[in-house]
PDB file of N, CA and C in Angstrom:
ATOM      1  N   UNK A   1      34.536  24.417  29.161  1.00  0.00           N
ATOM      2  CA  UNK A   1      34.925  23.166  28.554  1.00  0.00           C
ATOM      3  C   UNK A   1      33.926  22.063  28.884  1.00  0.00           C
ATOM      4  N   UNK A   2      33.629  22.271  29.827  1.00  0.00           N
ATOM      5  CA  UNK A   2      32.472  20.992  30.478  1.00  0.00           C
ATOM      6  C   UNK A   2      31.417  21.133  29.578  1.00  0.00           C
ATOM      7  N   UNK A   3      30.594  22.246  29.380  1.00  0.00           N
ATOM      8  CA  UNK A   3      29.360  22.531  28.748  1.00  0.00           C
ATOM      9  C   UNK A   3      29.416  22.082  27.057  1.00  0.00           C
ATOM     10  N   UNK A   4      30.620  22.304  26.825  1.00  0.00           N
ATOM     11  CA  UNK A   4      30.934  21.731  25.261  1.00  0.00           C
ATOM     12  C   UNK A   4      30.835  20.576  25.318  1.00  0.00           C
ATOM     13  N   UNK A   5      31.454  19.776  26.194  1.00  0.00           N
ATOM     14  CA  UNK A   5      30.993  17.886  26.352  1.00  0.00           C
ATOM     15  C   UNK A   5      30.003  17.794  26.759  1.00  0.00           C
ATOM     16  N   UNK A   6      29.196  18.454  27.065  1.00  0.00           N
ATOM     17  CA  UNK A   6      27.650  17.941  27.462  1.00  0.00           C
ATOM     18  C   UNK A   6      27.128  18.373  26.000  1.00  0.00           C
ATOM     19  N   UNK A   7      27.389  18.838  25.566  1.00  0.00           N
ATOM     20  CA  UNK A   7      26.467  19.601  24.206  1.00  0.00           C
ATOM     21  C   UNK A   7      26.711  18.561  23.356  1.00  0.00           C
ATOM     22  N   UNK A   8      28.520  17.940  23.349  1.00  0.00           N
ATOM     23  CA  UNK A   8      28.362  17.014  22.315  1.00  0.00           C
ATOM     24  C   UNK A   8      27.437  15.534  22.804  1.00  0.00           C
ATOM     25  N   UNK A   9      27.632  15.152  24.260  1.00  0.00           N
ATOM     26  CA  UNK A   9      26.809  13.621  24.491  1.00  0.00           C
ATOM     27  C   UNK A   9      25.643  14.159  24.116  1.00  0.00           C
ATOM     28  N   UNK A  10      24.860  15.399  24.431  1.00  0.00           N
ATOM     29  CA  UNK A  10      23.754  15.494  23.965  1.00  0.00           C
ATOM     30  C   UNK A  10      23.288  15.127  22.855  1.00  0.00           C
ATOM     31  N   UNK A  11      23.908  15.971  21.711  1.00  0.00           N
ATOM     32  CA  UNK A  11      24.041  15.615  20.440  1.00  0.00           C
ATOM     33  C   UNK A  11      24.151  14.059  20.320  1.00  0.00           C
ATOM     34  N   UNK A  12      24.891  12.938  20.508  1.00  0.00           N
ATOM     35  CA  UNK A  12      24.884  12.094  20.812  1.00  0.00           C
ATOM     36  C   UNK A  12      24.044  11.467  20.838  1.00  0.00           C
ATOM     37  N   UNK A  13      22.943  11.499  22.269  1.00  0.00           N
ATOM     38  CA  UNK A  13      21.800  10.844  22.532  1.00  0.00           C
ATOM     39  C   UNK A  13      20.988  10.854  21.330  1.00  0.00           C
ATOM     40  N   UNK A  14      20.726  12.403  20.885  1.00  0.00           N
ATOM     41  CA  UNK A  14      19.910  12.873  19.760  1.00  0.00           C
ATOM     42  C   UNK A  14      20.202  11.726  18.664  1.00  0.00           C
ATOM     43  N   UNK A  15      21.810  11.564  17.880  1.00  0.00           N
ATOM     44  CA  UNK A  15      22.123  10.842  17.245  1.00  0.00           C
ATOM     45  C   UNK A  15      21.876   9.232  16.832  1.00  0.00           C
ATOM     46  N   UNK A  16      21.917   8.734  18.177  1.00  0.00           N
ATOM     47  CA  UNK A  16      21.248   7.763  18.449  1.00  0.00           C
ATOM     48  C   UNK A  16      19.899   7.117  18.529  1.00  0.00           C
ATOM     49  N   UNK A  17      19.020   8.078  19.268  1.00  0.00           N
ATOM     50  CA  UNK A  17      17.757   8.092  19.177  1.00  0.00           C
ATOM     51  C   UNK A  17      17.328   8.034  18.114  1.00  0.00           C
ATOM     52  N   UNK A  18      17.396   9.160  16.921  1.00  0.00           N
ATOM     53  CA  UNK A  18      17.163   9.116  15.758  1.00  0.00           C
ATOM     54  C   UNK A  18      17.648   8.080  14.793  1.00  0.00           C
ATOM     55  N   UNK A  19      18.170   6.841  14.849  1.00  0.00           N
ATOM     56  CA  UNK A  19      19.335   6.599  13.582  1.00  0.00           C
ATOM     57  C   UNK A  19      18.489   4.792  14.624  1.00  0.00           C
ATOM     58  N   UNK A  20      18.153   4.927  15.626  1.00  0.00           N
ATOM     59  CA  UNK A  20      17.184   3.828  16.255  1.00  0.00           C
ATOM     60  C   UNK A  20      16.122   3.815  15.788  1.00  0.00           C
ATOM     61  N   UNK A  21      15.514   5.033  16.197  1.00  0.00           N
ATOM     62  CA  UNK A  21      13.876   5.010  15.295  1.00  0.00           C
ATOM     63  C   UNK A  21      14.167   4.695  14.266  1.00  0.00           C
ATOM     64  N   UNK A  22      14.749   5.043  12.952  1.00  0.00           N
ATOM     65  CA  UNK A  22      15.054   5.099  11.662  1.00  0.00           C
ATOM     66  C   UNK A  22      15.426   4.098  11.444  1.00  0.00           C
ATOM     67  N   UNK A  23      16.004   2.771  12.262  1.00  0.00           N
ATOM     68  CA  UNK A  23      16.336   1.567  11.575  1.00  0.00           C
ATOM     69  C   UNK A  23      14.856   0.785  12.648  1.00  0.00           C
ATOM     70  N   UNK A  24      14.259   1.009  13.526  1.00  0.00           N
ATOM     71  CA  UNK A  24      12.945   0.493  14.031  1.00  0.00           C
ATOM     72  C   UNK A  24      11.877   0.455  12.543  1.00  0.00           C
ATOM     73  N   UNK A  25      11.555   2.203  12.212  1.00  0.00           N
ATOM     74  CA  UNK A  25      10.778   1.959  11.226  1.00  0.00           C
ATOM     75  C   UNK A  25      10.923   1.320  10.247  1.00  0.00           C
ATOM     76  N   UNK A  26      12.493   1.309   9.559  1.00  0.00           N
ATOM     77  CA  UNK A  26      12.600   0.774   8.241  1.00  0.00           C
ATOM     78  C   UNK A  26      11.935  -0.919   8.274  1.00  0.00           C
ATOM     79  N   UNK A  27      12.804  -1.324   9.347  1.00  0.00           N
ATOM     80  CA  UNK A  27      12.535  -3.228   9.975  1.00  0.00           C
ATOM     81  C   UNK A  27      10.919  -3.524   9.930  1.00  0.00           C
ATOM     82  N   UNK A  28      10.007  -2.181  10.127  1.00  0.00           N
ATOM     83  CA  UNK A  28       8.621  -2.477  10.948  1.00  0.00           C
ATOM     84  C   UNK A  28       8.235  -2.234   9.175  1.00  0.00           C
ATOM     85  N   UNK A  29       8.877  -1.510   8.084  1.00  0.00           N
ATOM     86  CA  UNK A  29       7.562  -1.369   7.174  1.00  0.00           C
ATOM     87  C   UNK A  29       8.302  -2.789   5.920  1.00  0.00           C
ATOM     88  N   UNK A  30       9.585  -3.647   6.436  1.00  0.00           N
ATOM     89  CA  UNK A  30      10.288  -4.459   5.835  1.00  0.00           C
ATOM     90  C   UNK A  30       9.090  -5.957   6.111  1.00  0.00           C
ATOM     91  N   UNK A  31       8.290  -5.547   7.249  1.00  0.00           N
ATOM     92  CA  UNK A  31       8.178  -6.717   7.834  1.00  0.00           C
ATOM     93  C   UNK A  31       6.525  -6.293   7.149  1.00  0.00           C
ATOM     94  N   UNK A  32       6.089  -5.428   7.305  1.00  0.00           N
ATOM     95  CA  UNK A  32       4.415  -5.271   6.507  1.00  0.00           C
ATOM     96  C   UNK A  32       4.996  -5.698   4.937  1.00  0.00           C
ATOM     97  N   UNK A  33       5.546  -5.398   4.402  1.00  0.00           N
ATOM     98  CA  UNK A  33       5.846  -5.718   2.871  1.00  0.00           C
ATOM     99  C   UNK A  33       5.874  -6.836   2.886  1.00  0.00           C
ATOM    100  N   UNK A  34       6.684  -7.643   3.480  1.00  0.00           N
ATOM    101  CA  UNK A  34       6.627  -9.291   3.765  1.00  0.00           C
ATOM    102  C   UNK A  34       5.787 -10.187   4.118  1.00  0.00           C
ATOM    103  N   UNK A  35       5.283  -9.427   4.803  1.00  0.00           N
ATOM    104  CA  UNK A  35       3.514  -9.772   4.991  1.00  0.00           C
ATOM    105  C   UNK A  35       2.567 -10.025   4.188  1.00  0.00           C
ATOM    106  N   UNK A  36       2.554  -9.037   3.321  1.00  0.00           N
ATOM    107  CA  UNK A  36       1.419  -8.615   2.214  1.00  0.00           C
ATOM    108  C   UNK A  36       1.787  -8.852   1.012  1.00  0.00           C
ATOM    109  N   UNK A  37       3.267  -9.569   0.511  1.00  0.00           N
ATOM    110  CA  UNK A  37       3.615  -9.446  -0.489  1.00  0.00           C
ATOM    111  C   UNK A  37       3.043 -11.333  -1.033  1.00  0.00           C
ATOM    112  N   UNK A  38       3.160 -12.188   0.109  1.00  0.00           N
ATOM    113  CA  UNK A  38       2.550 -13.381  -0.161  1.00  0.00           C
ATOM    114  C   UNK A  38       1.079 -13.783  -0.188  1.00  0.00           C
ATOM    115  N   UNK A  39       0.571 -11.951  -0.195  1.00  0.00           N
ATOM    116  CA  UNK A  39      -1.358 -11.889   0.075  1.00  0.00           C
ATOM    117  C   UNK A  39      -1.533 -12.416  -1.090  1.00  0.00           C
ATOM    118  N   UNK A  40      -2.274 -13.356  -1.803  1.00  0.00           N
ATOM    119  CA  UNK A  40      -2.993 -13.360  -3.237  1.00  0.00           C
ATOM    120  C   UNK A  40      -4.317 -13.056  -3.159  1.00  0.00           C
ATOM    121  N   UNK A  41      -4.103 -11.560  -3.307  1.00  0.00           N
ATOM    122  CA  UNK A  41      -5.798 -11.135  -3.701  1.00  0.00           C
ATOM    123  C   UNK A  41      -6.191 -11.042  -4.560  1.00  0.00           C
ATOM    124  N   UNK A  42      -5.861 -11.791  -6.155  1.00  0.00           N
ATOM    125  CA  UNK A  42      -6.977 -12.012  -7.125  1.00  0.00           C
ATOM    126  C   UNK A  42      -6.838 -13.827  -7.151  1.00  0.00           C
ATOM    127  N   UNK A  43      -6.615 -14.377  -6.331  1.00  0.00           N
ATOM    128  CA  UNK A  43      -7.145 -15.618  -6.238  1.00  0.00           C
ATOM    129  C   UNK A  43      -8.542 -16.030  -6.351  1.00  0.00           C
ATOM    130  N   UNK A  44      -8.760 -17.231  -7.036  1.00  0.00           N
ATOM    131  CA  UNK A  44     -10.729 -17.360  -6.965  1.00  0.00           C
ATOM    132  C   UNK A  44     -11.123 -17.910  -5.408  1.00  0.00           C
ATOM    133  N   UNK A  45     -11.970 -16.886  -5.182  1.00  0.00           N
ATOM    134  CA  UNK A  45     -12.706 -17.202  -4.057  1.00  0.00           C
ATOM    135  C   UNK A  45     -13.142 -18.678  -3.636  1.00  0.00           C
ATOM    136  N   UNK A  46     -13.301 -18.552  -2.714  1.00  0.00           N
ATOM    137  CA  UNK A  46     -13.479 -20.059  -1.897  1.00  0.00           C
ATOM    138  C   UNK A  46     -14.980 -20.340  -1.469  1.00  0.00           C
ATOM    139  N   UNK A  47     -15.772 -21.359  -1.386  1.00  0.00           N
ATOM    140  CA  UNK A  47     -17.096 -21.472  -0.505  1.00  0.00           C
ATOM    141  C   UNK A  47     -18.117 -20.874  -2.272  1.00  0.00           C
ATOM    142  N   UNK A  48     -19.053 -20.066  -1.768  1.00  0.00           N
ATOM    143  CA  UNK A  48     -20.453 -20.145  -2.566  1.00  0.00           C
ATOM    144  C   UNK A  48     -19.948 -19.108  -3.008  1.00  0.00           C
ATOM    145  N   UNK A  49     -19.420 -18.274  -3.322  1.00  0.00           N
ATOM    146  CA  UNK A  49     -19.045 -17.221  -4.274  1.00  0.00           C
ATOM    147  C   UNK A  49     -19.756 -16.967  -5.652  1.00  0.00           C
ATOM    148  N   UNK A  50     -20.522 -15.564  -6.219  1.00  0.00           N
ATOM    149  CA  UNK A  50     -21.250 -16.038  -7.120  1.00  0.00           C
ATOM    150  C   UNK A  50     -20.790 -14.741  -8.288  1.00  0.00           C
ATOM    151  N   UNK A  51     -20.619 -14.544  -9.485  1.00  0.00           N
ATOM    152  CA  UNK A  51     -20.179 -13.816 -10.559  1.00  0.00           C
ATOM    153  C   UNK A  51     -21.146 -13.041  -9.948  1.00  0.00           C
ATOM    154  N   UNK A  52     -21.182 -11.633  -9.912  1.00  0.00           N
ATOM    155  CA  UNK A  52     -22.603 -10.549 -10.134  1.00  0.00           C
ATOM    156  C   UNK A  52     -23.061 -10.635 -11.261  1.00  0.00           C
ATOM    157  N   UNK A  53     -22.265  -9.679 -12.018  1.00  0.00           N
ATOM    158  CA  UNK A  53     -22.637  -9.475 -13.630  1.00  0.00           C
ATOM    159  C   UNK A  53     -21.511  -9.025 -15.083  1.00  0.00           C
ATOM    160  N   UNK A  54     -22.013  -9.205 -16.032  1.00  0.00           N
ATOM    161  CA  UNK A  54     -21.387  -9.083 -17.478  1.00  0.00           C
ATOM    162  C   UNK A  54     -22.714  -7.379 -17.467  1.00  0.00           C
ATOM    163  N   UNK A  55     -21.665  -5.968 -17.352  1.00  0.00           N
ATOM    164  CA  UNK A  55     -22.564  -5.043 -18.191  1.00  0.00           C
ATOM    165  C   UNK A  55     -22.974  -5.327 -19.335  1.00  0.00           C
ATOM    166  N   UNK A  56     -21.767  -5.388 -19.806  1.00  0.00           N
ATOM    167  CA  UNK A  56     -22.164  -5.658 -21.489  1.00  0.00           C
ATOM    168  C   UNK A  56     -21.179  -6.457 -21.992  1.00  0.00           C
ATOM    169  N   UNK A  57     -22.006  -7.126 -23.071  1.00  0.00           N
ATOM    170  CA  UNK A  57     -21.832  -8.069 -24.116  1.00  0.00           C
ATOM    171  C   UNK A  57     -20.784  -7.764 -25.025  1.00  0.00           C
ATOM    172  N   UNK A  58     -19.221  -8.421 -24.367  1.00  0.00           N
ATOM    173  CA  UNK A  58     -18.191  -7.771 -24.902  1.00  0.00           C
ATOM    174  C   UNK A  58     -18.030  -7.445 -26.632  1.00  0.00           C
ATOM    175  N   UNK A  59     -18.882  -9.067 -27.435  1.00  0.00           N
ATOM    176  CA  UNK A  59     -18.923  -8.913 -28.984  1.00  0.00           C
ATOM    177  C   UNK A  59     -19.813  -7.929 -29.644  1.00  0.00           C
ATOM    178  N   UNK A  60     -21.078  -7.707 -29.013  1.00  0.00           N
ATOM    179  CA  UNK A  60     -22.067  -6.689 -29.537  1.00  0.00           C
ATOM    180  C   UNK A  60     -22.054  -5.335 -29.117  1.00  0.00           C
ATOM    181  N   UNK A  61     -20.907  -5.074 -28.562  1.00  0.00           N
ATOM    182  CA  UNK A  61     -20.863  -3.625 -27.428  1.00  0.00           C
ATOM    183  C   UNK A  61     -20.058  -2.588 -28.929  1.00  0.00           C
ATOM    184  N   UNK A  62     -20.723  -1.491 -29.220  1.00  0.00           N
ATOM    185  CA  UNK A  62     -19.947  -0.190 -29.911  1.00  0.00           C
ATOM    186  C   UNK A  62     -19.348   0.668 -29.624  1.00  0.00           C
ATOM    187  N   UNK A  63     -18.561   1.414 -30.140  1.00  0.00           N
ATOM    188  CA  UNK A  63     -17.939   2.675 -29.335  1.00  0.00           C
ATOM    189  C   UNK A  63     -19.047   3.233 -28.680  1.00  0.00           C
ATOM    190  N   UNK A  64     -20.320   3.750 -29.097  1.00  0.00           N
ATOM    191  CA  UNK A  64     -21.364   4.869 -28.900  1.00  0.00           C
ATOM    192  C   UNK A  64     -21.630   4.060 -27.431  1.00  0.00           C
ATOM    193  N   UNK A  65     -21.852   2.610 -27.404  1.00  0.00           N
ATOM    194  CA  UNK A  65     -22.205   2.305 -26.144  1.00  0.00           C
ATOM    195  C   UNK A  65     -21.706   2.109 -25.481  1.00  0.00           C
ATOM    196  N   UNK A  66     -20.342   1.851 -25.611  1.00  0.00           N
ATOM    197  CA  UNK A  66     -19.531   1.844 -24.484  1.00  0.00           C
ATOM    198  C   UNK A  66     -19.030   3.347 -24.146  1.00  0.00           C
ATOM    199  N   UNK A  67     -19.050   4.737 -24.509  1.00  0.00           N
ATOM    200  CA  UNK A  67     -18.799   5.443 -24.073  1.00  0.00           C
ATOM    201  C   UNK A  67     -19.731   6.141 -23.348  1.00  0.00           C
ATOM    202  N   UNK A  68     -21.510   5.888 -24.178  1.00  0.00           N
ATOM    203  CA  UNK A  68     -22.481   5.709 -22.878  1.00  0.00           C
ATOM    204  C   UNK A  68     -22.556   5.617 -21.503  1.00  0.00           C
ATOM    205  N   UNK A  69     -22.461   3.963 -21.675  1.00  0.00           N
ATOM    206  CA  UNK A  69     -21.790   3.304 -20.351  1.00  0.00           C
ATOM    207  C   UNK A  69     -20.645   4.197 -19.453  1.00  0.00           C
ATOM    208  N   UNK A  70     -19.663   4.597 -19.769  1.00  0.00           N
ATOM    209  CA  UNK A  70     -18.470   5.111 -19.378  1.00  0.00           C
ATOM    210  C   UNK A  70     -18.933   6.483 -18.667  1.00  0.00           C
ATOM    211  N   UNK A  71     -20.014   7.486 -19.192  1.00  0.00           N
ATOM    212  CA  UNK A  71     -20.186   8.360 -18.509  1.00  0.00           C
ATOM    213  C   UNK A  71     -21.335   7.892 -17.582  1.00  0.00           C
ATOM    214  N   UNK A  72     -22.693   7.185 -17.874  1.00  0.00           N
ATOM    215  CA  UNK A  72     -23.401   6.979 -16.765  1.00  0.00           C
ATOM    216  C   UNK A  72     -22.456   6.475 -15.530  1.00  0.00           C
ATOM    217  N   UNK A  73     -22.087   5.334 -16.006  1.00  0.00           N
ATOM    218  CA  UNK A  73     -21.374   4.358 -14.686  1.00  0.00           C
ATOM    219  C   UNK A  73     -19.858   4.948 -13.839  1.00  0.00           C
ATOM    220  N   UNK A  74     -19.278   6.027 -15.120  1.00  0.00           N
ATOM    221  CA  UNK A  74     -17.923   5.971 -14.278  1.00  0.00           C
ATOM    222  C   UNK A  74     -17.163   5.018 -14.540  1.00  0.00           C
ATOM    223  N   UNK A  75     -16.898   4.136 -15.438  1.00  0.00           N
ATOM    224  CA  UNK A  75     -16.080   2.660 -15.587  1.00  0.00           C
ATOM    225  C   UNK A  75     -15.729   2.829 -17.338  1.00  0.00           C
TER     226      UNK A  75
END
């Protein structure tokens, strides 16, 4: 009879432990989302920031060259 109540607190601890972690992680990835959700990363840059480039000339561009483009570059 004893060994059956140790098996269940065991179980227990287990229960606990697990169902702790499991509300630790949920809180820890609640709190990165909250974090990152007020990031604005397509905001315009700040300081000397400079355009690179226009590949191509969105009005004069054809299918033939833009599918050109598409296999050299990958884009």
């Amino acid at each position: 009879m004893f060994s059956f109540f140790k098996a269940i607190l065991q179980t227990l601890k287990v229960f606990i432990l697990f169902t702790g972690c499991t509300v630790l992680f949920y809180y820890g990835i609640m709190w990165v989302t909250e974090e990152y959700q007020n990031y604005h990363r397509y905001d315009e840059p700040e300081g000397t920031a400079v355009k690179v480039s226009n590949a191509v000339d969105q009005q004069s561009s054809s299918l033939f060259n833009r599918l050109v483009l598409f296999y050299l570059n990958g884009e």
